[in-house]
Structures are given as C-alpha cells and as structure tokens.
Protein backbone atom coordinates (compact mmCIF):
# COMPACT_ATOMS: atom_id res chain seq x y z
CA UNK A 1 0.00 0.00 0.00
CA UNK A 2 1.40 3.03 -0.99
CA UNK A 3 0.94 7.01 -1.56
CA UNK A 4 2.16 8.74 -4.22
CA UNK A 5 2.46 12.47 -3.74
CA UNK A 6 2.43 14.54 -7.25
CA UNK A 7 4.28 17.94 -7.25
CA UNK A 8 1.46 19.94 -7.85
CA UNK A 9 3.49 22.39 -10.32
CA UNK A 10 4.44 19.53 -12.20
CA UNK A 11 1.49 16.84 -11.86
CA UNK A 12 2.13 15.08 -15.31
CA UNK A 13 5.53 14.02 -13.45
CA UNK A 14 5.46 10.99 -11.78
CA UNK A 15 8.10 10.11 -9.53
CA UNK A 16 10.88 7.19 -11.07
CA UNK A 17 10.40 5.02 -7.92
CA UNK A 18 6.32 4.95 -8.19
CA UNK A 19 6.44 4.15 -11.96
CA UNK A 20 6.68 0.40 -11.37
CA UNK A 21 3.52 0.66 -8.66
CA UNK A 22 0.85 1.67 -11.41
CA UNK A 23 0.31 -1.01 -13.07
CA UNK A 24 -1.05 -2.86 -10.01
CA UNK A 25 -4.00 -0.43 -9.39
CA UNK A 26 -4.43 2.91 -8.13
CA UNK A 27 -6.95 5.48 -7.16
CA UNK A 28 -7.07 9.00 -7.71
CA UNK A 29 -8.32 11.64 -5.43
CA UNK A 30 -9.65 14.69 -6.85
CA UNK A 31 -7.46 16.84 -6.05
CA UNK A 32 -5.43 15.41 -9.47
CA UNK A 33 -5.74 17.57 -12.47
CA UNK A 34 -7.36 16.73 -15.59
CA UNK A 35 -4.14 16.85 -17.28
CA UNK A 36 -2.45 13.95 -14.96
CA UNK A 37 -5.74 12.25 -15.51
CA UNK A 38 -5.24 11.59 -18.58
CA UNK A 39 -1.96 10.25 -18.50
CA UNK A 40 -3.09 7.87 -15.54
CA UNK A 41 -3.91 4.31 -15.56
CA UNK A 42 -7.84 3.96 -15.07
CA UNK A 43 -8.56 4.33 -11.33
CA UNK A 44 -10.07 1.68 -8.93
CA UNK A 45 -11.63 2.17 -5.29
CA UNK A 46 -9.51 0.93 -2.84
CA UNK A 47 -6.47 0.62 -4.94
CA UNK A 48 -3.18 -0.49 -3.38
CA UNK A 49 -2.07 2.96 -4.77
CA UNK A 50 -3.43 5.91 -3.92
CA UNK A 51 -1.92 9.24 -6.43
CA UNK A 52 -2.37 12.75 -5.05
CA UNK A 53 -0.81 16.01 -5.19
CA UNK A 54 -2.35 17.16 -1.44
CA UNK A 55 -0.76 15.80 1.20
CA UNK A 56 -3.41 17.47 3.47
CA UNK A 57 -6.08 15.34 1.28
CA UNK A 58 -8.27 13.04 3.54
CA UNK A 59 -7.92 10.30 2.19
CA UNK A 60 -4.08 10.62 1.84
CA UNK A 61 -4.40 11.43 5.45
CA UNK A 62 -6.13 8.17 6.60
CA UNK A 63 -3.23 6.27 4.53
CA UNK A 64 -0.40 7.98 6.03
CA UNK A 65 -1.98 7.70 9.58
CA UNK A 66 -2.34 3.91 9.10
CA UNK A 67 1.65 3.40 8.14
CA UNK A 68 1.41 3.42 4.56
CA UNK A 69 4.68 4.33 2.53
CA UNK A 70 4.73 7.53 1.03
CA UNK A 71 6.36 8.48 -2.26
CA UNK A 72 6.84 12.40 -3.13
CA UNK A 73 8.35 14.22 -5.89
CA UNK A 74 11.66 15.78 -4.91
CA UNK A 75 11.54 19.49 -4.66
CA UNK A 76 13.28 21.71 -7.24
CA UNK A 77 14.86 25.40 -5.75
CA UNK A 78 13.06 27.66 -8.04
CA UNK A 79 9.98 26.24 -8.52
CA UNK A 80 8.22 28.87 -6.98
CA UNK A 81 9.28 31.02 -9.61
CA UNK A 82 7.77 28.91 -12.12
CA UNK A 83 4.57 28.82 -10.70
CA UNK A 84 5.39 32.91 -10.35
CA UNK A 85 5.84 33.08 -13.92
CA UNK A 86 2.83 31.05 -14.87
CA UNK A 87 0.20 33.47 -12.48
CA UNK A 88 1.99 36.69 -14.21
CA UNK A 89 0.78 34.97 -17.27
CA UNK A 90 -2.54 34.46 -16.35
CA UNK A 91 -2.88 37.96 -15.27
CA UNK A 92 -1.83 38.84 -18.79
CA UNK A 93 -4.22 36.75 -20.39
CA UNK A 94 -6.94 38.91 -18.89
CA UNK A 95 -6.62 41.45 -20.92
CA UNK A 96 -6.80 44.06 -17.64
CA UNK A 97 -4.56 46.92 -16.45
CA UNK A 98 -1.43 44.26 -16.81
CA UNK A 99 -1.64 45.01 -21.04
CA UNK A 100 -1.99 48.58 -20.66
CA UNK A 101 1.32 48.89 -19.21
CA UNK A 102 4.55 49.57 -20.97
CA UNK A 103 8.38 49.81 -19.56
CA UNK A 104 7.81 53.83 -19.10
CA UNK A 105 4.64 53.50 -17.31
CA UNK A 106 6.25 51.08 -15.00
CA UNK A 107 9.63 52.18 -14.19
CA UNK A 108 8.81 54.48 -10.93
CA UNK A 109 7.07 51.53 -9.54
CA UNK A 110 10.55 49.65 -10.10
CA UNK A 111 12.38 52.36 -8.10
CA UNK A 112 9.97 52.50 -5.35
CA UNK A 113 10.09 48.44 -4.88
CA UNK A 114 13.84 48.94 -4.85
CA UNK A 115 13.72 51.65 -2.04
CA UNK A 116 11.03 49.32 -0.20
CA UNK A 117 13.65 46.96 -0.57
CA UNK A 118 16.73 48.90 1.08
CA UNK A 119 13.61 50.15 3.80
CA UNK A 120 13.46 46.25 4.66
CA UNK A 121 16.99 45.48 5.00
CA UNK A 122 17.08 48.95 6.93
CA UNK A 123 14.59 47.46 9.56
CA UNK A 124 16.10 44.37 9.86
CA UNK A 125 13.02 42.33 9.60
CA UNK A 126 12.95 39.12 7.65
CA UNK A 127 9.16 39.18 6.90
CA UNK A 128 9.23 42.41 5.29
CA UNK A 129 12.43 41.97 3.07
CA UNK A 130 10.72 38.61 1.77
CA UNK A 131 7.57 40.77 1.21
CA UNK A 132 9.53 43.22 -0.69
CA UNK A 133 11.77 41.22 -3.09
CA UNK A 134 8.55 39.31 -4.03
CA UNK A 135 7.29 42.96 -5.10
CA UNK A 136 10.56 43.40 -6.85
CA UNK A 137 10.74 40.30 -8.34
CA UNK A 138 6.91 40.80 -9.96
CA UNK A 139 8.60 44.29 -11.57
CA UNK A 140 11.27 41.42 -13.42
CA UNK A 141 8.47 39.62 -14.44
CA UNK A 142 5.90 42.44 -15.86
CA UNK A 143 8.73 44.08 -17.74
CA UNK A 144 9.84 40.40 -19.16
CA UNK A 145 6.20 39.88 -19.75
CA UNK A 146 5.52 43.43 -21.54
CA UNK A 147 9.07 42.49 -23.94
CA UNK A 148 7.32 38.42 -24.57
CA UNK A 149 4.22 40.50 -26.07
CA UNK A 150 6.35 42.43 -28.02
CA UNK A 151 8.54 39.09 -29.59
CA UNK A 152 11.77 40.80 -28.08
CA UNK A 153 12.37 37.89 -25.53
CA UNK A 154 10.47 36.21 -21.74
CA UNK A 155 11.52 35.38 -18.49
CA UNK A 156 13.39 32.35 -19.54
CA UNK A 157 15.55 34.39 -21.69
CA UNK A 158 16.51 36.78 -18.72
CA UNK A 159 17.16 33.94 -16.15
CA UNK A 160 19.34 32.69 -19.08
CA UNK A 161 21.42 35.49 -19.64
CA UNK A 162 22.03 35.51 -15.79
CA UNK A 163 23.15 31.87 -15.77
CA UNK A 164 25.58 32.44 -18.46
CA UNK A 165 26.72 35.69 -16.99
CA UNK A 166 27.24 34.29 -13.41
CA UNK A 167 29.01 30.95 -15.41
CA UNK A 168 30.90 33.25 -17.46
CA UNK A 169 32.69 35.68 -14.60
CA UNK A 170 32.63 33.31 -12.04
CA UNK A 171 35.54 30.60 -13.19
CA UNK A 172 35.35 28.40 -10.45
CA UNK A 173 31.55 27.06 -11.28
CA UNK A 174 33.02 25.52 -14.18
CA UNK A 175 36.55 24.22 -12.89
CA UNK A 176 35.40 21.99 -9.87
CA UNK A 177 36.52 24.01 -7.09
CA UNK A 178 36.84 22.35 -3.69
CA UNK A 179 36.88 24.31 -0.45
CA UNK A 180 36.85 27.99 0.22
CA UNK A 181 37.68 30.25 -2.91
CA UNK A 182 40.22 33.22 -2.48
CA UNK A 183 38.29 36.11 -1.96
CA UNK A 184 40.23 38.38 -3.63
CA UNK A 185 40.95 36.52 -6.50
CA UNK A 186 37.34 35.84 -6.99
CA UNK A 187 36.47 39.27 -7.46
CA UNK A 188 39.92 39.64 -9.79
CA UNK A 189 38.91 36.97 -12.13
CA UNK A 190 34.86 38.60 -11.93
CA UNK A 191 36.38 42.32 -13.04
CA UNK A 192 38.83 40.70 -15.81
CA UNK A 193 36.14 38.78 -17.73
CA UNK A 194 33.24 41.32 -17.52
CA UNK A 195 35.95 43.71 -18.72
CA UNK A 196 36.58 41.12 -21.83
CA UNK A 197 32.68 40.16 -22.19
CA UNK A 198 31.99 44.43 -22.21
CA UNK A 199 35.35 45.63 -24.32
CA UNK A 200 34.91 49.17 -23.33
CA UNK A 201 36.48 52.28 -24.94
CA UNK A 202 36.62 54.05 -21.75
CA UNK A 203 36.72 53.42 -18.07
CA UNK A 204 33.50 55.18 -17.50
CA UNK A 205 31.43 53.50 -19.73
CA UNK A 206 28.31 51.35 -18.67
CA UNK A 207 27.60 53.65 -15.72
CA UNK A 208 23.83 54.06 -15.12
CA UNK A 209 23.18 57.36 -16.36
CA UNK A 210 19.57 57.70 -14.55
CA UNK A 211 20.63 57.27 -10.84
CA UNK A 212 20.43 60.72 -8.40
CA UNK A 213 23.03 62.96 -9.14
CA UNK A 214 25.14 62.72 -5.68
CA UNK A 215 25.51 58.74 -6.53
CA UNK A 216 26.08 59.44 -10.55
CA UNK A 217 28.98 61.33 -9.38
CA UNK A 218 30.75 59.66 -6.87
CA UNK A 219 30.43 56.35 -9.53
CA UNK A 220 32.18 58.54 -11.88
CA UNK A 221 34.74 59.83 -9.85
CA UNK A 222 35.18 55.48 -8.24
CA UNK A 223 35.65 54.47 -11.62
CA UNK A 224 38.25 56.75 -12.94
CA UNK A 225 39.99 56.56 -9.65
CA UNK A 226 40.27 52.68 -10.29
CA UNK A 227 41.54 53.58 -13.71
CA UNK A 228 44.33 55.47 -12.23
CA UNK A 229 42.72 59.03 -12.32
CA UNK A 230 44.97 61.62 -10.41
CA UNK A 231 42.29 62.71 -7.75
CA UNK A 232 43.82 66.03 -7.92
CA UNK A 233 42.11 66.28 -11.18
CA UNK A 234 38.82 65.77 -10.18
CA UNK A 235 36.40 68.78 -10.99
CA UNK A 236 36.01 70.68 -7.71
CA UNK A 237 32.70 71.66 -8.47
CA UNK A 238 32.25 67.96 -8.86
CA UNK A 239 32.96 67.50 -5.28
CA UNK A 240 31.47 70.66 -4.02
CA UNK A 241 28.31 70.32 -6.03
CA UNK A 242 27.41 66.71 -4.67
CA UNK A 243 28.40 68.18 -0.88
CA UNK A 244 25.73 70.45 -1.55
CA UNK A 245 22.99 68.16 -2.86
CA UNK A 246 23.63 65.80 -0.39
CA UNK A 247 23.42 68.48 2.39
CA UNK A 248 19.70 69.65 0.52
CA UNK A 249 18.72 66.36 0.46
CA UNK A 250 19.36 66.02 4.29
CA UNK A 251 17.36 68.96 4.83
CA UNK A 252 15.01 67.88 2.68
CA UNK A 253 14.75 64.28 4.21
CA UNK A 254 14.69 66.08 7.31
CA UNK A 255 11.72 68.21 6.53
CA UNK A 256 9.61 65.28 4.80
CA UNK A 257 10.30 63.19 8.02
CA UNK A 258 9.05 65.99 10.21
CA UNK A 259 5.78 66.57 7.87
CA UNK A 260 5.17 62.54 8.10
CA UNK A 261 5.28 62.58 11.75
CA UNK A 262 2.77 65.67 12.05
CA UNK A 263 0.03 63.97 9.41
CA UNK A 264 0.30 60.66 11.26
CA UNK A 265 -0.32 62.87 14.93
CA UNK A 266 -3.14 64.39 13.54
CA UNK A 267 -4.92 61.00 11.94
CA UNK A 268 -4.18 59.16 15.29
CA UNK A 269 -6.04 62.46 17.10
CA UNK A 270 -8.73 62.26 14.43
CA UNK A 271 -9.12 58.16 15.02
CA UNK A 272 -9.38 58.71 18.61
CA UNK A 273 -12.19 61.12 18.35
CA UNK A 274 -14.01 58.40 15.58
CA UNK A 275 -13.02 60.61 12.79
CA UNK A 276 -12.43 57.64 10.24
CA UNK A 277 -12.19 59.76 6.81
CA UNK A 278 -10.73 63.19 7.37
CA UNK A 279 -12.00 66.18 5.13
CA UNK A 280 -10.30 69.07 4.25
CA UNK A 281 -12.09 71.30 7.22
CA UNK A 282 -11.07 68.31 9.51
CA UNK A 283 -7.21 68.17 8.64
CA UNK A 284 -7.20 72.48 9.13
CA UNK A 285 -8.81 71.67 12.28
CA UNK A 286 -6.62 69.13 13.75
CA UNK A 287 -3.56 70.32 11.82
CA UNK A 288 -3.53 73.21 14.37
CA UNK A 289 -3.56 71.12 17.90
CA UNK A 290 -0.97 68.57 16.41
C-alpha cells in the first residue's frame, strides 16, 4: 500500500520510484488535475495505490496515519518562480490593467520596490524583506512579460542570460573548485572577464546614467579613480556640487520626516475622536492642535 504524492506544479511528473507501482492499481483523489488524468492508468476504489498532489487530502491522510509508505516528488529550488511566472501569465491573459502597461509607465514603480527593498533590510526584519523582493521580483516579471508580447524575448531568456553571466565571470563554477575560494581573487577573475565580455572604450562606460546625481557622481569619480585618475584632477565643483545636494537632500529628508510625523499625529487624534475619513475642514482643524 502506498501514496504517491504529485508535485502539484508539475502533476504530469510521476516520480521514477512509483512508476513500477501503477500497473497494479491505483486510485485517484480529486485533487489530481485533468491533465495527470489523462496520462493515468484507469482508477479503482480501494487501490493499493493511492496518487495525489495534497498531502493534506483526507484520504491521503487516513493512509499515512495507518503506516502506509509515502512516495513524493523531490523538490526543485526555483519552482516557486515557475509557478510565479505562470500566475503573471494568467494575469496577462486577462486582458486588464497588466496590457496597458509599458516599460515607461512602470519604471517608478521599479524604483519605489527597490527603495522598499533597502527600507526592509534597513529594519532588519525578515518578513518584510521577503515581502519586498517578491514585489521586486513581480517588476522582473511584468517588464519580461511586456518584452514576450512584443517578440523581443520572456523570463526564460533573462534567467538565461544571468546563468551564463554568473558561469561566465565566475571561473570556479566551471573548474570543480573544492573548499573555500580566495576572496580576492574571486572578485579579480569577476572584473577581468566582464571587462573582456563588455570591451569598453573608456573606463566610464556602462555607468547608469539615470541614478540621483550625488551617486552618478561619486560612480564617476570610483571608476576613474580605479583607472588610475589623479584625484587632484577631479572637478572641484564635482565635489562641491554633490556636498551640496547631499546636504539639501538632508534637509530635505529632514523636513519630509518631520511633515510625516505631524500627518500621522493628527490621523491618530482624528481616530481617537471616531473621525475615520478626514475632510479638508477636519485636517485644518486638527492640523492646528498637532
């Protein structure tokens, strides 16, 4: 008597040590999808196998609580992802919002997921940075989604690109390495083959152009110092002019904080009084006691 647990992501997949088991009989619960189904012998109550893919299923449960031996699918690492990719193509074939959307409509909601991002690593808390790369990671799959429609390339050809990347700059995935790497010389041998894989006419070449000023600059000024660059050649209105945007964006920062504080004072005075939906007279009028 066994139990045969399906991967639910990949139910047409039976596992190698179960195939010899169906010929002798088996039952389905209904939990299997038509798809399996089909592929399954015919099934008979009371089989001496039963297939599932829900191991919380009753009637695996009764099985498993009377000793029966249990036969799963081996979990993949990424599979997740597949079934990620699969619900960001459902969404698509809606026909909703998702189509409207194009790579300019949706690149401030990729810089906001990124700054949720740092916020989460900033506080420290696990469940929020898992929330917030699953945001980011939808961003990777809308835009891949958006360039599929278009017949430029999908998902699978951006994971690919990765793979070979990582491969590519990373020598010892490829050379059975044993033990702990040199540090050092792993980010050498990184540095030498993206500089062969990008053949660059100058050192400050491939530097994102759209980041905020302050970090545009100091990028610049990094990579020509790692070229050799003479510091004493830097621009000193370079250097002065991202002192002084970083000092206005401190104030600024500063000033936003302080108006955040005040609007969340006067909705927690409003709440306490059962004002649930503040108008315009009501924010003047708590505004001033806050």
């Amino acid at each position: 008597m066994t139990v045969v647990l399906l991967d639910p992501l990949r139910p047409t997949t039976v596992p190698l040590e179960a195939v010899p088991l169906l010929a002798g009989g088996i039952e389905i619960t209904d939990c299997v999808p038509e798809s399996a189904r089909m592929l399954l012998p015919d099934p008979v109550p009371g089989a001496p196998v039963l297939i599932s893919t829900d191991p919380t299923h009753p009637a695996v449960q009764v099985r498993i609580a009377a000793g029966e031996r249990v036969i799963t699918s081996p979990r993949v690492a990424g599979e997740n992802l597949v079934e990620a990719a699969e619900v960001m193509d459902r969404l698509w074939g809606y026909g909703g919002w998702e189509v409207t959307q194009t790579h300019e409509s949706l690149a401030h909601y990729l810089v906001e997921e990124t700054y949720e991002v740092l916020d989460a690593i900033a506080s420290a808390n696990p469940d929020d940075l898992r929330e917030e790369l699953g945001d980011l990671l939808l961003q990777v799959l809308f835009h891949s989604r958006i360039a599929n429609a278009a017949g430029r390339f999908d998902v699978d050809d951006v994971a690919g690109a990765l793979v070979a990347k990582l491969v590519h700059r990373s020598p010892h995935l490829s050379e059975d390495a044993v033990g702990p790497i040199d540090i050092a010389e792993q980010e050498r041998a990184w540095e030498v083959r993206k500089g062969a894989e990008k053949a660059r006419g100058s050192c400050v070449d491939g530097i994102a152009a759209s980041q905020p000023a302050t970090s545009l600059a100091a990028k610049v000024i990094q990579r020509a110092g790692k070229a050799g660059f003479p510091a004493e050649l830097v621009p000193a209105e370079l250097v002065l002019g991202a002192q002084q945007v970083t000092r206005a964006e401190d104030e600024l920062r500063t000033a936003t904080n302080t108006f955040t504080a005040r609007v969340r004072s006067v909705e927690a005075a409003a709440r306490a009084d059962g004002v649930m939906q503040l108008t315009a007279s009501d924010w003047i009028r708590y505004w001033s006691r806050a």
